[in-house]
N, C-alpha and C. Protein backbone atom coordinates (compact mmCIF):
# COMPACT_ATOMS: atom_id res chain seq x y z
N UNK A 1 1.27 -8.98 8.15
CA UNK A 1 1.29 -7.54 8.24
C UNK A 1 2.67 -7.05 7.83
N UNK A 2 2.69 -5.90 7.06
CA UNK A 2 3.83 -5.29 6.67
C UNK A 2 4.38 -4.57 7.63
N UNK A 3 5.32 -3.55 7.81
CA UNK A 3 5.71 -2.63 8.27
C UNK A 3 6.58 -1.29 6.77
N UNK A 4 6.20 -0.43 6.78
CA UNK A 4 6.19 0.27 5.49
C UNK A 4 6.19 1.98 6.64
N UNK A 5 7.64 2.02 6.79
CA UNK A 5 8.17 3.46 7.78
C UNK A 5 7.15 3.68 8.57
N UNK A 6 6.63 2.67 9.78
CA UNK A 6 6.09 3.20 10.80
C UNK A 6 4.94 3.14 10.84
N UNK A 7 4.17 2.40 9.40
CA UNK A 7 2.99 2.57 9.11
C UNK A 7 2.41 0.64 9.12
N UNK A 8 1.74 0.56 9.38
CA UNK A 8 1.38 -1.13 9.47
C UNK A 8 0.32 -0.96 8.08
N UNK A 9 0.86 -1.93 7.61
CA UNK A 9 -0.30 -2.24 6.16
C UNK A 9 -0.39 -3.72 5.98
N UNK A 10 -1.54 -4.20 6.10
CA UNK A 10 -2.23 -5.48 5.73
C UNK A 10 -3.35 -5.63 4.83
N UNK A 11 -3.07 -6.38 3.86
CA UNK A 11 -3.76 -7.13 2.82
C UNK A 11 -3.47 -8.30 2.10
N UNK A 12 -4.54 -8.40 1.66
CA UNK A 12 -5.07 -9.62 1.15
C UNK A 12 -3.96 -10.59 0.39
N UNK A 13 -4.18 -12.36 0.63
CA UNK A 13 -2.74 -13.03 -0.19
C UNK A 13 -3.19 -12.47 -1.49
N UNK A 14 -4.06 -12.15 -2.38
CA UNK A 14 -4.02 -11.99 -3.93
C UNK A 14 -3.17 -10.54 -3.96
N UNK A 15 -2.35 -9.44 -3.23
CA UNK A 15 -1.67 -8.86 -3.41
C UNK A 15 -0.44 -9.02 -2.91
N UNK A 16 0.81 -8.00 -3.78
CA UNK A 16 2.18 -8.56 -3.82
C UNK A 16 2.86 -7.08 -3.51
N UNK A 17 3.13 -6.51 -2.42
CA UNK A 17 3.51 -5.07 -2.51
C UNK A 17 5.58 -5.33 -2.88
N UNK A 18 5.47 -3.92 -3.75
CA UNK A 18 7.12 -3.97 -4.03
C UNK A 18 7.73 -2.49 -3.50
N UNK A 19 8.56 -2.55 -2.97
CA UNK A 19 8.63 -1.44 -1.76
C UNK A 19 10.09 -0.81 -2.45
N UNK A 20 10.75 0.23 -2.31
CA UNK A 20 11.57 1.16 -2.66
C UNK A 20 11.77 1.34 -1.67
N UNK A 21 12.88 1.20 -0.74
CA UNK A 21 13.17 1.88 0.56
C UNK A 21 13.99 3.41 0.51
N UNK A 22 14.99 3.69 -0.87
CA UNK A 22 15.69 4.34 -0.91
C UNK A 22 14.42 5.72 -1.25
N UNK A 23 13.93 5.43 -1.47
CA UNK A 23 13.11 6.67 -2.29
C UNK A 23 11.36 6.38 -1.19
N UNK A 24 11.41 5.69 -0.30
CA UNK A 24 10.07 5.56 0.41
C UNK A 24 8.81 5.40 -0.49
N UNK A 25 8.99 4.79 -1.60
CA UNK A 25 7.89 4.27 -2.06
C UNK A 25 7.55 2.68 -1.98
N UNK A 26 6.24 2.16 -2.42
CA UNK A 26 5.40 1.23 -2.02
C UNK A 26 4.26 1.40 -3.37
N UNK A 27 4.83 -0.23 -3.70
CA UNK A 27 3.69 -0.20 -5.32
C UNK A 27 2.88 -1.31 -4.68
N UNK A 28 1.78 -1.65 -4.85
CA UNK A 28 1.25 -2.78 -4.33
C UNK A 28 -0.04 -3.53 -5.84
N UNK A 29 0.54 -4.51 -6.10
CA UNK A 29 0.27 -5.48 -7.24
C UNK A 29 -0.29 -6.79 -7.08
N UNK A 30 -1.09 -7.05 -8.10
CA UNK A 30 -1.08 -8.40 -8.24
C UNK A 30 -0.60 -9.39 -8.33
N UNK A 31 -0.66 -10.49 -7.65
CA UNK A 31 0.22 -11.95 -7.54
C UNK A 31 1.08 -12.07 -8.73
N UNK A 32 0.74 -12.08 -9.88
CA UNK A 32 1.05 -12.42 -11.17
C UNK A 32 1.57 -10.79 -11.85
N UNK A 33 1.54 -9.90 -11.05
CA UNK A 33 2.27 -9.06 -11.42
C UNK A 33 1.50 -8.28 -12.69
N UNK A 34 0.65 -8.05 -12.99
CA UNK A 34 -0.29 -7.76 -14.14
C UNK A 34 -1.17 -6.28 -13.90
N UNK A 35 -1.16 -5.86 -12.60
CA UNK A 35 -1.84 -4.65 -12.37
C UNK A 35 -1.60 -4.10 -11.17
N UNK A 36 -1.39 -3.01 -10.99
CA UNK A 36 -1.04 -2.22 -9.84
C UNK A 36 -2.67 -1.83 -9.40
N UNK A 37 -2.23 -1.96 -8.03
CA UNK A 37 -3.78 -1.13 -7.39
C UNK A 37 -3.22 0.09 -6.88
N UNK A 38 -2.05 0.15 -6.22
CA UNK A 38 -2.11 1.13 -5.03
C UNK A 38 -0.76 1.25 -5.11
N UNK A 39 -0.44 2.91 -4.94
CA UNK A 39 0.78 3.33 -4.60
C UNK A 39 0.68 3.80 -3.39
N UNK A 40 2.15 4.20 -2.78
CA UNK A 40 2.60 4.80 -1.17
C UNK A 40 3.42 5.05 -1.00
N UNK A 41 3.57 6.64 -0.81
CA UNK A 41 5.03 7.00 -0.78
C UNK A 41 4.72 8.17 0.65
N UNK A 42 5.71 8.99 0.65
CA UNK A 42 5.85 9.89 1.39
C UNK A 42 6.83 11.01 0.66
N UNK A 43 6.01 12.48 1.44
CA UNK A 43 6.20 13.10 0.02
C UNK A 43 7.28 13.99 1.22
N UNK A 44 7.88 15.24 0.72
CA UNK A 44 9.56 16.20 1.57
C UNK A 44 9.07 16.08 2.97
N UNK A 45 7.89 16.44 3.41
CA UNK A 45 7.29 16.38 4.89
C UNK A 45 7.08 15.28 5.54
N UNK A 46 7.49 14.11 4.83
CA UNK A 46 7.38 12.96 5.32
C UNK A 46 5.78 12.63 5.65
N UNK A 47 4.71 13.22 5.26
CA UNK A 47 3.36 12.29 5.17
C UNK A 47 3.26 11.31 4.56
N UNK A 48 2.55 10.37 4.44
CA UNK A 48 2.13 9.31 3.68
C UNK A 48 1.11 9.90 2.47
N UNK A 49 1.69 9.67 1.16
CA UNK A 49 0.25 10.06 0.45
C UNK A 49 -0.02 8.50 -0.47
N UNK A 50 -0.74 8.57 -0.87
CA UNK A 50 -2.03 7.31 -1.33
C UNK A 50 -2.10 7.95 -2.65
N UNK A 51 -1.90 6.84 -3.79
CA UNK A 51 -2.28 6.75 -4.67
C UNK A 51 -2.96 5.82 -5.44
N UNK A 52 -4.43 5.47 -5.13
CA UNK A 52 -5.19 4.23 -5.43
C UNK A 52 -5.31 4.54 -6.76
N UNK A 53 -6.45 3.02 -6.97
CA UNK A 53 -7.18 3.20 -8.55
C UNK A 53 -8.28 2.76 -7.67
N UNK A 54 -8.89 2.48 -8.72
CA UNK A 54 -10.33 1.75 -8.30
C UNK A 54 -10.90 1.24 -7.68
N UNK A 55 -9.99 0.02 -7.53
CA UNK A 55 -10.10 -1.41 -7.56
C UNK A 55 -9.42 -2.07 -6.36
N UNK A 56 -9.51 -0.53 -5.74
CA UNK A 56 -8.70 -1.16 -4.26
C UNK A 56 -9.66 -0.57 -2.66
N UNK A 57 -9.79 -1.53 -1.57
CA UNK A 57 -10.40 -0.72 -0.61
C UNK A 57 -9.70 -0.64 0.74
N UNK A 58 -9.36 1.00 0.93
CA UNK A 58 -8.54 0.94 1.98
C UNK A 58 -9.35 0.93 3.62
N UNK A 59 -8.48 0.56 4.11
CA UNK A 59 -9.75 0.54 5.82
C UNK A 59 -8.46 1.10 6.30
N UNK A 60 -8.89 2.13 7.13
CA UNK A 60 -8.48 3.10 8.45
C UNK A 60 -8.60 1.95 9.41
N UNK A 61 -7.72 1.05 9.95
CA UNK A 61 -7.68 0.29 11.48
C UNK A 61 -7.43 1.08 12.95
N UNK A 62 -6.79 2.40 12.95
CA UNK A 62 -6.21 2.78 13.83
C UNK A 62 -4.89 3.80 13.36
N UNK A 63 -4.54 4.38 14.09
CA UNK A 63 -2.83 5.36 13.96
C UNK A 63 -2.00 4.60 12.78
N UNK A 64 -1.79 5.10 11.70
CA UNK A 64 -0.52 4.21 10.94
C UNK A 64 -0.86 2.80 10.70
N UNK A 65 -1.84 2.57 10.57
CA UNK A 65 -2.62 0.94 10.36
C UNK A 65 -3.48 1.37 9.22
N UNK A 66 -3.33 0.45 7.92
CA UNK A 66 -4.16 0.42 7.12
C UNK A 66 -4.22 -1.19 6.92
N UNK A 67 -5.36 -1.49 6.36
CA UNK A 67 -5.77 -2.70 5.65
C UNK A 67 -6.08 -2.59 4.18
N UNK A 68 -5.59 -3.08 2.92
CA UNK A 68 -5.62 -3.03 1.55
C UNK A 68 -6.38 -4.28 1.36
N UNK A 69 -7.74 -4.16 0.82
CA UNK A 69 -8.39 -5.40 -0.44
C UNK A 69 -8.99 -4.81 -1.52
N UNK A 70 -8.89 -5.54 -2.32
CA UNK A 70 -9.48 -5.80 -3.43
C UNK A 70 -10.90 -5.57 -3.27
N UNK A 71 -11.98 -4.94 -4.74
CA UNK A 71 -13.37 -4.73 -4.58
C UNK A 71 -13.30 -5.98 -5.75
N UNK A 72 -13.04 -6.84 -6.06
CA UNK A 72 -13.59 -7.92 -6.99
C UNK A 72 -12.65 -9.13 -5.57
């Protein structure tokens, strides 16, 4: 499990998240580095906003808990 400002995010070993602390972003990629699924940042108000593609499925666990997999 990650920790990503307060927010718990867990997924799958076939993803590789690369995190920006200075700027509160969160890219989250493939092992091999070849495709992004999912962005995460937080925008002046400090929410979390989500920027998926497709090819990603997020699960609501609870408060600030997400789970990230893959639909293939």
């Amino acid at each position: 499990m990650l920790d990503f400002f307060d927010w718990k995010v867990e997924m799958v070993g076939s993803l590789k998240p690369y995190i920006d602390k200075e700027n509160k972003r969160m890219a989250v990629l493939t092992n091999v580095d070849d495709e992004i699924h999912i962005v995460l940042e937080f925008d002046g108000d400090n929410h979390l906003v989500i920027h998926p593609r497709w090819n990603i499925v997020i699960t609501v666990l609870g408060d600030k808990h997400l789970r990230l997999t893959t639909n293939s």
